[in-house]
PDB file of N, CA and C in Angstrom:
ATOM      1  N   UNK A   1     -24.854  56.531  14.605  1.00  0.00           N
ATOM      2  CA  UNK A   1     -25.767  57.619  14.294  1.00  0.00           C
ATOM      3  C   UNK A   1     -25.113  58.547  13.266  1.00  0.00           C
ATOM      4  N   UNK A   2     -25.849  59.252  12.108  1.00  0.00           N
ATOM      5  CA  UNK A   2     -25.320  59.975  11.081  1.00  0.00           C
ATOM      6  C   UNK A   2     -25.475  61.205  11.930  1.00  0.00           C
ATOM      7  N   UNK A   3     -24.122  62.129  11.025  1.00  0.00           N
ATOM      8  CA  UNK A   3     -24.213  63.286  11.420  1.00  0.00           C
ATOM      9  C   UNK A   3     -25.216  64.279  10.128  1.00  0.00           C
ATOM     10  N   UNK A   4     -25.184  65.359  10.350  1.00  0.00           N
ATOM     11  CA  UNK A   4     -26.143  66.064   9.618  1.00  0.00           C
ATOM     12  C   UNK A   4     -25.222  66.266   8.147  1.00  0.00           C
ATOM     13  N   UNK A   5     -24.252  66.100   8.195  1.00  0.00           N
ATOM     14  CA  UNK A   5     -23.254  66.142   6.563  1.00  0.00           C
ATOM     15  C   UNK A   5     -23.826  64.826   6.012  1.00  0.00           C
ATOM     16  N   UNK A   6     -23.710  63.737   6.665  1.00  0.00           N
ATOM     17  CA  UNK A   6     -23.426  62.336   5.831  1.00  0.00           C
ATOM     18  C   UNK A   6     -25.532  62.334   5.284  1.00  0.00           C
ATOM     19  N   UNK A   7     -26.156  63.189   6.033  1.00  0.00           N
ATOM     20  CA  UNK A   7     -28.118  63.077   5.978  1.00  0.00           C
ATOM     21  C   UNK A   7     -27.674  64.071   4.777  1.00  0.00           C
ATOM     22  N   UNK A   8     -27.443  64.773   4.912  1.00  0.00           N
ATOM     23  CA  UNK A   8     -27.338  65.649   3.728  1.00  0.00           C
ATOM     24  C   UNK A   8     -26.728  65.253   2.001  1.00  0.00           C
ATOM     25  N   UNK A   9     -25.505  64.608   2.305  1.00  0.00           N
ATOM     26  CA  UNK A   9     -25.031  64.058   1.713  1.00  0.00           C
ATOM     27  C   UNK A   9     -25.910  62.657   0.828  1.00  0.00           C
ATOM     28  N   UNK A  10     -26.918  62.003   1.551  1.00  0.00           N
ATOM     29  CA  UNK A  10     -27.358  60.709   1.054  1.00  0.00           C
ATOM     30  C   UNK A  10     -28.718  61.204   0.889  1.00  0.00           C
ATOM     31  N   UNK A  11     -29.161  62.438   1.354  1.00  0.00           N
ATOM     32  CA  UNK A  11     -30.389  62.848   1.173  1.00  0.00           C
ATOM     33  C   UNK A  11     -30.914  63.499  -0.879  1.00  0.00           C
ATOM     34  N   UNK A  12     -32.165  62.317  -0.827  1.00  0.00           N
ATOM     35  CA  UNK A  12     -32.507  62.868  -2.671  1.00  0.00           C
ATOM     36  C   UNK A  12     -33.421  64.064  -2.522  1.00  0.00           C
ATOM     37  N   UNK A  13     -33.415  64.584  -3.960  1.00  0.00           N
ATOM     38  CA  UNK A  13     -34.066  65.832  -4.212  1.00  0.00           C
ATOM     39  C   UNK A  13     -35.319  65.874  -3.654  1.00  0.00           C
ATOM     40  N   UNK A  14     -36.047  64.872  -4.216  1.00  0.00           N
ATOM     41  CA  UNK A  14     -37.391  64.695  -3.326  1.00  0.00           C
ATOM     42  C   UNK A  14     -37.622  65.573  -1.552  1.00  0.00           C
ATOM     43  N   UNK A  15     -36.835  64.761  -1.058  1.00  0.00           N
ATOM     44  CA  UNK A  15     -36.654  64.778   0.229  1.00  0.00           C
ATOM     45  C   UNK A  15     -36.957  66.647   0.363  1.00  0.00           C
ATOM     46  N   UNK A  16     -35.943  66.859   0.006  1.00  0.00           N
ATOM     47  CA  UNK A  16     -35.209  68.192   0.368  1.00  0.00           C
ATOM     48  C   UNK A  16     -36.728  69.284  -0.021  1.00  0.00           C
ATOM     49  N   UNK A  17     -36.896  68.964  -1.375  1.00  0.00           N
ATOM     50  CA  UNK A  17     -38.266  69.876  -2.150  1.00  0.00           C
ATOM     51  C   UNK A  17     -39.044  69.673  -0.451  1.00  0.00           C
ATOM     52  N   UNK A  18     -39.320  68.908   0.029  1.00  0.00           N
ATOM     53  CA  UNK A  18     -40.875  68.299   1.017  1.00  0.00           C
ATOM     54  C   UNK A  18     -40.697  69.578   2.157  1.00  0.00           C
ATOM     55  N   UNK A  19     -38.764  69.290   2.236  1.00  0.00           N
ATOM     56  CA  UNK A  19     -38.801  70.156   3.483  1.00  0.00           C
ATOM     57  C   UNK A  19     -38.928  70.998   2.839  1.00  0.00           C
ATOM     58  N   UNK A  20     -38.619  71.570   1.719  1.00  0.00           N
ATOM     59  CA  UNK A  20     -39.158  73.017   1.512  1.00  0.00           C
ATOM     60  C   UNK A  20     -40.230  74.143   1.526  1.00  0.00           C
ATOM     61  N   UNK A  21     -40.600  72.870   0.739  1.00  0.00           N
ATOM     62  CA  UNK A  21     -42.301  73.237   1.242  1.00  0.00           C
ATOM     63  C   UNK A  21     -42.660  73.712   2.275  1.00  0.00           C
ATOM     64  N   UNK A  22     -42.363  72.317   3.153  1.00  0.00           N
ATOM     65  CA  UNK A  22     -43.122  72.450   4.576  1.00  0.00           C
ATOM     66  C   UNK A  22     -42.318  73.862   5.507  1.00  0.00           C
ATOM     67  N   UNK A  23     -41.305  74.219   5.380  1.00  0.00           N
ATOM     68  CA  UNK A  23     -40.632  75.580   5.551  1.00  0.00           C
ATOM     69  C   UNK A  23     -41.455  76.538   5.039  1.00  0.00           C
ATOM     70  N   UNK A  24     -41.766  76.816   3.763  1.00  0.00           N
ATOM     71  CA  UNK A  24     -42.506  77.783   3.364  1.00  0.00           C
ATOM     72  C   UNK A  24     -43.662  77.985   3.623  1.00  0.00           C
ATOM     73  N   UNK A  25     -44.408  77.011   3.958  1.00  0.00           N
ATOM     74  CA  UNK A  25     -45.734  77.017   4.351  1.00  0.00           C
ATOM     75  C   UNK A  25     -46.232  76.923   5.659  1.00  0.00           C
ATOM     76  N   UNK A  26     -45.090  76.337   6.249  1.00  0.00           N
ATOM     77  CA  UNK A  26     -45.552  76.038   7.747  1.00  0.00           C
ATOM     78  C   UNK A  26     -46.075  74.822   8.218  1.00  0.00           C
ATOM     79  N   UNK A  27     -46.217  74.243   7.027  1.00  0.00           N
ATOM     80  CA  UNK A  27     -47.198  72.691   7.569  1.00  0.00           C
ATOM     81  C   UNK A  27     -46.529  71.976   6.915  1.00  0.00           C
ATOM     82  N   UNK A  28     -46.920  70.704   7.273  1.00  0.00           N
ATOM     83  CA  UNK A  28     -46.397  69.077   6.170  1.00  0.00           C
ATOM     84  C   UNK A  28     -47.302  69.232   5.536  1.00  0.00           C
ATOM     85  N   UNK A  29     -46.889  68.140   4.290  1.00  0.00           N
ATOM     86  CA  UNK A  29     -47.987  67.707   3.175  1.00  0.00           C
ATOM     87  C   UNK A  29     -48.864  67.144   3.813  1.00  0.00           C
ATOM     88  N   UNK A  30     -49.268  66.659   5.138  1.00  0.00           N
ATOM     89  CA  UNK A  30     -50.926  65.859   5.279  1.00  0.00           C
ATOM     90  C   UNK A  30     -51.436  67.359   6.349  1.00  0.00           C
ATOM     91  N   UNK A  31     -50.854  68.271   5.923  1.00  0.00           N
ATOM     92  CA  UNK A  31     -51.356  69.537   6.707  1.00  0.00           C
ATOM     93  C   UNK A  31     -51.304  70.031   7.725  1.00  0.00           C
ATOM     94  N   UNK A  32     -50.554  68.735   8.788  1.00  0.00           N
ATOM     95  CA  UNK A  32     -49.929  69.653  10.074  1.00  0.00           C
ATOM     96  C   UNK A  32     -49.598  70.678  10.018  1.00  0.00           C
ATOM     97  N   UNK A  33     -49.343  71.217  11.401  1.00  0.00           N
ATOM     98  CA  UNK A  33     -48.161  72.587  11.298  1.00  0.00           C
ATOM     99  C   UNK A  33     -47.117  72.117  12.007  1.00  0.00           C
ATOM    100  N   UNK A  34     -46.153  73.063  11.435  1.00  0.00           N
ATOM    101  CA  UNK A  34     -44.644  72.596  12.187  1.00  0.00           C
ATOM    102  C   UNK A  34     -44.446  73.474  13.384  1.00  0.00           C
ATOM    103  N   UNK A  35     -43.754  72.741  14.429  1.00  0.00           N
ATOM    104  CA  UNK A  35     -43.873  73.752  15.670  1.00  0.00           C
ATOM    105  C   UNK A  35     -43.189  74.777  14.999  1.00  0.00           C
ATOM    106  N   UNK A  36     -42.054  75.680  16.352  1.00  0.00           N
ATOM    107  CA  UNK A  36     -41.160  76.330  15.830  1.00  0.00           C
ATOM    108  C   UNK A  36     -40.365  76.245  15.585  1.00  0.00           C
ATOM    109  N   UNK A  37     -40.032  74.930  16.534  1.00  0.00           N
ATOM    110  CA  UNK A  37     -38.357  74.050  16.686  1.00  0.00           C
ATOM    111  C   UNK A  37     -38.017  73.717  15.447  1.00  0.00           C
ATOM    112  N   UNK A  38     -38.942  72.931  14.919  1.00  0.00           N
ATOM    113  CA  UNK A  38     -39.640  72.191  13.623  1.00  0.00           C
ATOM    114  C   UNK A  38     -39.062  72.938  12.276  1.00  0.00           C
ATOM    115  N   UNK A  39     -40.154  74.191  12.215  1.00  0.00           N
ATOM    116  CA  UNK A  39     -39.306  75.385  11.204  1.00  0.00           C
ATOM    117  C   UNK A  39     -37.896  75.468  11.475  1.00  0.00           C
ATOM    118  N   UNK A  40     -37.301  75.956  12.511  1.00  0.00           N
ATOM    119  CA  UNK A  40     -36.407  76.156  12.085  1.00  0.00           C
ATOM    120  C   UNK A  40     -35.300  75.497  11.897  1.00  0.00           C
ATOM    121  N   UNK A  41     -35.281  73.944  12.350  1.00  0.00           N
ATOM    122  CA  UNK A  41     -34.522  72.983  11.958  1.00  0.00           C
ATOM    123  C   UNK A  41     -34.641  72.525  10.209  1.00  0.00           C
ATOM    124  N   UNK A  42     -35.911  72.301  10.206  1.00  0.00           N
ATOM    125  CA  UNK A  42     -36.398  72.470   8.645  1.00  0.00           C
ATOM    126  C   UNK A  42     -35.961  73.569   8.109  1.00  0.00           C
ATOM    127  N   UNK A  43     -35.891  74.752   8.485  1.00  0.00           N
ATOM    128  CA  UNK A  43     -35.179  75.506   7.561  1.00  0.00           C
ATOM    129  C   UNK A  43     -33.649  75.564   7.422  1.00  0.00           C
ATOM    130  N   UNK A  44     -32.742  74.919   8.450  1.00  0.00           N
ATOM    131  CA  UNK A  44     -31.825  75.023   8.535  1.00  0.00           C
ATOM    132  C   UNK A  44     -31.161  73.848   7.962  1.00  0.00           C
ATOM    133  N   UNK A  45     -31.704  72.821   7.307  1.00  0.00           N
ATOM    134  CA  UNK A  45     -31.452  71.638   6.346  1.00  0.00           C
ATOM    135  C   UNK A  45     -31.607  72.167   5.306  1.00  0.00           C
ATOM    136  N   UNK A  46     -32.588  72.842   4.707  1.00  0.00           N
ATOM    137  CA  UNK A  46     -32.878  73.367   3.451  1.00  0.00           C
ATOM    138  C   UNK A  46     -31.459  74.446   3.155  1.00  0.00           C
ATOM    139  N   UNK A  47     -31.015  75.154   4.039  1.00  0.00           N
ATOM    140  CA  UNK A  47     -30.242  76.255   3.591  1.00  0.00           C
ATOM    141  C   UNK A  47     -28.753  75.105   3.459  1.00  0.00           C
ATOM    142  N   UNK A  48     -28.907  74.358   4.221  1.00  0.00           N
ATOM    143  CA  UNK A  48     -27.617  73.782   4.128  1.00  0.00           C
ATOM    144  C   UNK A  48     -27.522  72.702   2.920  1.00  0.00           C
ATOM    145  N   UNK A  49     -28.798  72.200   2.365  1.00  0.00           N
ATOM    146  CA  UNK A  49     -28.774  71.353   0.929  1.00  0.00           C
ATOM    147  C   UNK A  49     -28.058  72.199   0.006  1.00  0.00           C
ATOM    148  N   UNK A  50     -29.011  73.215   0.071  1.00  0.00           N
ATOM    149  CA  UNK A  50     -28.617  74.336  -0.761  1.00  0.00           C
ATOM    150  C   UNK A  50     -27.417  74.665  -0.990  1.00  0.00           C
ATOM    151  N   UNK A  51     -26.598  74.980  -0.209  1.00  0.00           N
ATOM    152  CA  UNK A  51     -25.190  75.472  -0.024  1.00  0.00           C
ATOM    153  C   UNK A  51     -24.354  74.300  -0.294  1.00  0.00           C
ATOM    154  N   UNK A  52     -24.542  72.907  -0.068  1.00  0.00           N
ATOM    155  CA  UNK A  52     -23.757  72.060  -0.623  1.00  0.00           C
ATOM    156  C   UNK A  52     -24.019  71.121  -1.474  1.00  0.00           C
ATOM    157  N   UNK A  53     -25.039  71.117  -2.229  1.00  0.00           N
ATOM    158  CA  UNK A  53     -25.879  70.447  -3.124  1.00  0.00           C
ATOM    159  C   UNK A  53     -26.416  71.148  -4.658  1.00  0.00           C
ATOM    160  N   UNK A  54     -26.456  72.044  -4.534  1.00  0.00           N
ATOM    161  CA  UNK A  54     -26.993  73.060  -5.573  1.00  0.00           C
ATOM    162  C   UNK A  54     -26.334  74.609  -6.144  1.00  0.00           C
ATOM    163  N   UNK A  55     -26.548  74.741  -7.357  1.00  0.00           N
ATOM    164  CA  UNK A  55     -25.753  75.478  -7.967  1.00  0.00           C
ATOM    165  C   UNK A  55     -26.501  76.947  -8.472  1.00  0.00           C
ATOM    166  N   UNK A  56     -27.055  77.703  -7.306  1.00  0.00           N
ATOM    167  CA  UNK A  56     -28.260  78.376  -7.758  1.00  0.00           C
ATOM    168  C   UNK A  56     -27.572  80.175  -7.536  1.00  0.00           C
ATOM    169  N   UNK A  57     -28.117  80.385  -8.469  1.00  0.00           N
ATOM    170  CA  UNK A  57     -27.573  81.986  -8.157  1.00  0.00           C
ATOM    171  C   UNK A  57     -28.618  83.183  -8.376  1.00  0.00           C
ATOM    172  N   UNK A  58     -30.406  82.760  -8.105  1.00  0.00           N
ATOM    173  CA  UNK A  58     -31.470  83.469  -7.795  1.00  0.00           C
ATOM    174  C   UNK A  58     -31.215  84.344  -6.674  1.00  0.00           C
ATOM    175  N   UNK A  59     -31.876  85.421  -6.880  1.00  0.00           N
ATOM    176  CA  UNK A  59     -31.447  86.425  -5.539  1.00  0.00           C
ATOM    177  C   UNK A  59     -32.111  85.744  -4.479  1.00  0.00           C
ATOM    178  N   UNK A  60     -31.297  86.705  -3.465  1.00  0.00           N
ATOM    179  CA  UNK A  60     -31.441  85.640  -1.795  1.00  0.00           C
ATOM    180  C   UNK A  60     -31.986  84.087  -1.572  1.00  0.00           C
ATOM    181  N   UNK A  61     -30.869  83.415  -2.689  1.00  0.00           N
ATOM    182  CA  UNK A  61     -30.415  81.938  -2.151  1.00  0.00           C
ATOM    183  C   UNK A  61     -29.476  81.492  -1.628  1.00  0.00           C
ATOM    184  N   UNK A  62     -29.307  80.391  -1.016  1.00  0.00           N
ATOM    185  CA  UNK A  62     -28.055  80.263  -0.598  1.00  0.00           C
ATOM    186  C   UNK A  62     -26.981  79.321  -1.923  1.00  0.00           C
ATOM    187  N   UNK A  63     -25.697  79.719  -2.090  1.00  0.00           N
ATOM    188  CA  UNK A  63     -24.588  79.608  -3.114  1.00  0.00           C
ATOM    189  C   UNK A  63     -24.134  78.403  -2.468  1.00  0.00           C
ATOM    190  N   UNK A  64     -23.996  77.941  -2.925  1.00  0.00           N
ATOM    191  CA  UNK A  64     -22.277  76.692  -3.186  1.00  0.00           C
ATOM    192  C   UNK A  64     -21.363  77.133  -1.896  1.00  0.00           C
ATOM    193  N   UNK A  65     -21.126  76.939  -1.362  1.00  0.00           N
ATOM    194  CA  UNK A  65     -19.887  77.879  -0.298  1.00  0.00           C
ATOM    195  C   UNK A  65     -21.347  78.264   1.048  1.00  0.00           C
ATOM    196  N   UNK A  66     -22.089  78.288   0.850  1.00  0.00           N
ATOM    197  CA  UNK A  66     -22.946  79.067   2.353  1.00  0.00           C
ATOM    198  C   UNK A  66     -23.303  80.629   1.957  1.00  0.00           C
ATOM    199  N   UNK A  67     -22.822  80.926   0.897  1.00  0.00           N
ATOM    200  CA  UNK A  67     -23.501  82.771   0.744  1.00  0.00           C
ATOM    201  C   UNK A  67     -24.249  82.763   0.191  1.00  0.00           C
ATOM    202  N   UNK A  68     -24.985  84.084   0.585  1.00  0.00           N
ATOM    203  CA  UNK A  68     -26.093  84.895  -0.055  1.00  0.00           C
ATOM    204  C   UNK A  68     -25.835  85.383  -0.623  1.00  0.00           C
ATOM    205  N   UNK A  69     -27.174  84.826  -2.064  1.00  0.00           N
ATOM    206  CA  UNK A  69     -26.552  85.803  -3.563  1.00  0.00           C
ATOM    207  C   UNK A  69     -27.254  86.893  -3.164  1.00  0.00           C
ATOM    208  N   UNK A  70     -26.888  88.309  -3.297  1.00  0.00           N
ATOM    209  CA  UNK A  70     -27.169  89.305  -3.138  1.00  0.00           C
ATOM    210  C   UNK A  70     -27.230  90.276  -4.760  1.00  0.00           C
ATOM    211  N   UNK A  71     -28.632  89.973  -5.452  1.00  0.00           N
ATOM    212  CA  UNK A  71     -28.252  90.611  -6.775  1.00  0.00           C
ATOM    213  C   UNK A  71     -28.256  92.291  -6.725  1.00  0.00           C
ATOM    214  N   UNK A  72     -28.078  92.782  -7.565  1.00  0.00           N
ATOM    215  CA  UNK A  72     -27.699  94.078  -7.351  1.00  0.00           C
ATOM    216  C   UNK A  72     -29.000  94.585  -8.466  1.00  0.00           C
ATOM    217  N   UNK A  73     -29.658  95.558  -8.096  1.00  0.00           N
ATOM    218  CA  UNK A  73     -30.709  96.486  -8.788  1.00  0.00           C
ATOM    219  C   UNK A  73     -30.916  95.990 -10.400  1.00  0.00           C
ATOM    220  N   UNK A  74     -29.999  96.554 -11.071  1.00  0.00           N
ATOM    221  CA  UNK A  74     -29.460  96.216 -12.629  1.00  0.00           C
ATOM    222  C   UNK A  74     -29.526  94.754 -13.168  1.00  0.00           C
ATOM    223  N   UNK A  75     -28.721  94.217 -11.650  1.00  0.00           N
ATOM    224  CA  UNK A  75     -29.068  92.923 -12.271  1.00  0.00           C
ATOM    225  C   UNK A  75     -30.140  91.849 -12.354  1.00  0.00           C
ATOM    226  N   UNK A  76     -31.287  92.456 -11.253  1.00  0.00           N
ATOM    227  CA  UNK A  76     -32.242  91.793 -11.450  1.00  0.00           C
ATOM    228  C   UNK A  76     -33.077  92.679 -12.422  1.00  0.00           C
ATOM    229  N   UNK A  77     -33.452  93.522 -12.849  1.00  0.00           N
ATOM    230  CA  UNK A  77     -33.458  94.147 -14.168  1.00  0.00           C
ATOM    231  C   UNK A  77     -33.313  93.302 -15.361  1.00  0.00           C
ATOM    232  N   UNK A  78     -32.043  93.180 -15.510  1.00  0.00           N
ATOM    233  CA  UNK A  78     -31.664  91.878 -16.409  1.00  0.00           C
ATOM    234  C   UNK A  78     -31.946  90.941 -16.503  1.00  0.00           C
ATOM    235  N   UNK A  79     -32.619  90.443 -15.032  1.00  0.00           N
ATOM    236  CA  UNK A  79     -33.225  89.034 -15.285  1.00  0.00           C
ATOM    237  C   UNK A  79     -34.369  89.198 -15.441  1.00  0.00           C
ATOM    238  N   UNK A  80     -35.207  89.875 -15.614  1.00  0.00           N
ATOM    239  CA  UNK A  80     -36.460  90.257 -15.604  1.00  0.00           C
ATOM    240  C   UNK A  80     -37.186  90.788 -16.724  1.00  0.00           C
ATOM    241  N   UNK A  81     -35.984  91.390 -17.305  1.00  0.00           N
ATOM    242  CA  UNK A  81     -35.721  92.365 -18.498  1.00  0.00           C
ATOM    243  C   UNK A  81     -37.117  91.733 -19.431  1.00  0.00           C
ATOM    244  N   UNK A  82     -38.035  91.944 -20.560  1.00  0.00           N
ATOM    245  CA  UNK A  82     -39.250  92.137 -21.126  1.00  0.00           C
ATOM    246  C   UNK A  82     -40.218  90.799 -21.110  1.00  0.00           C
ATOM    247  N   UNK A  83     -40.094  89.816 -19.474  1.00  0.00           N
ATOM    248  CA  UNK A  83     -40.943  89.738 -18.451  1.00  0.00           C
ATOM    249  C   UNK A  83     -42.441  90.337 -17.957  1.00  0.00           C
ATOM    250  N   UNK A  84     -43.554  90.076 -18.724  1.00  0.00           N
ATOM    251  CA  UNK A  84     -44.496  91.013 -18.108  1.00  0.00           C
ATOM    252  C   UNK A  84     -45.216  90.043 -16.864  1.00  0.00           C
ATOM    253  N   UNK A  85     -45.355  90.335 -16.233  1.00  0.00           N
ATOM    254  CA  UNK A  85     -45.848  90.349 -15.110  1.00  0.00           C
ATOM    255  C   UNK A  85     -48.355  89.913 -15.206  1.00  0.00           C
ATOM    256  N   UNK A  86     -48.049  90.833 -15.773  1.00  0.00           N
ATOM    257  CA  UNK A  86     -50.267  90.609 -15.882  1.00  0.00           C
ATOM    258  C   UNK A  86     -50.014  91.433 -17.150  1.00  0.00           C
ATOM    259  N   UNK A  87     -50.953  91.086 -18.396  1.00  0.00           N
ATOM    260  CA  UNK A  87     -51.864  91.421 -19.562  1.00  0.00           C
ATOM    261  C   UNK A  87     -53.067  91.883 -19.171  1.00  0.00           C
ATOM    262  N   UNK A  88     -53.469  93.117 -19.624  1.00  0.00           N
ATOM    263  CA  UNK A  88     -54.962  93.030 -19.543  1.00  0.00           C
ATOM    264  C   UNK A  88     -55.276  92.906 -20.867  1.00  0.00           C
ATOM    265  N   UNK A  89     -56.871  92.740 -21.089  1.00  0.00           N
ATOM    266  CA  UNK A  89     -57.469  92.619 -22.713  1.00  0.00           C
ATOM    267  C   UNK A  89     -57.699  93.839 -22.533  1.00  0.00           C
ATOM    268  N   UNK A  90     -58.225  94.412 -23.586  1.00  0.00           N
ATOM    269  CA  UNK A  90     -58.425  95.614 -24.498  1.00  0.00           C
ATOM    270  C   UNK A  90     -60.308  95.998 -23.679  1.00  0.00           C
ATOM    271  N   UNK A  91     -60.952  95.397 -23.275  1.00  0.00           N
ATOM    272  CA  UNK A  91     -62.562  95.678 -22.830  1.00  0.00           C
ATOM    273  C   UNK A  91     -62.104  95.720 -21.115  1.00  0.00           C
ATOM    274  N   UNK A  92     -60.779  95.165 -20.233  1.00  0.00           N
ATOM    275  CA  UNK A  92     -60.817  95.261 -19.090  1.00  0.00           C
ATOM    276  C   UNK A  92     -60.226  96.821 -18.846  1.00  0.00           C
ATOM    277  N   UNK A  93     -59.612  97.294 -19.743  1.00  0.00           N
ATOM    278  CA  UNK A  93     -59.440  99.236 -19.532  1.00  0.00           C
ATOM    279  C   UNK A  93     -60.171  99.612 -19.785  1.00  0.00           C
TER     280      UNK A  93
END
């Protein structure tokens, strides 16, 4: 029987995106819902791909090592920096 390193380890991107999903949403792709057990095992694969699979440094993800990037005010500023968000046209004011 594999342990949860060696599933992790042999597990493809695919995979990992599905559970993500289904973490974020609550359901599988044919629309179940996930119990609770469900979530949070599913979420607890996802944080752990993350942390040893991926090189992401978006605020509150999990890092390389198991931490939370924690960006700081300024710096999401910076990432955001002349980003607009919604346009209106000129007849919707």
């Amino acid at each position: 029987m594999k342990d949860l390193n060696q599933v992790i380890d042999e597990m493809p991107f695919e995979v990992y995106e599905r559970l993500r999903t289904a973490s974020e949403l609550g359901k599988w792709e044919d629309g179940s819902v996930l119990t609770d057990e469900q979530r949070e095992h599913t979420l607890q694969v996802v944080m752990l791909y993350q942390a040893r699979k991926m090189d992401q440094t978006d605020h509150f993800t999990i890092a390389q090592g198991g931490e939370i990037n924690e960006l700081s005010k300024s710096e999401l500023k910076k990432q955001f920096k002349g980003e607009s968000i919604a346009a209106f046209k000129e007849k919707d004011l």
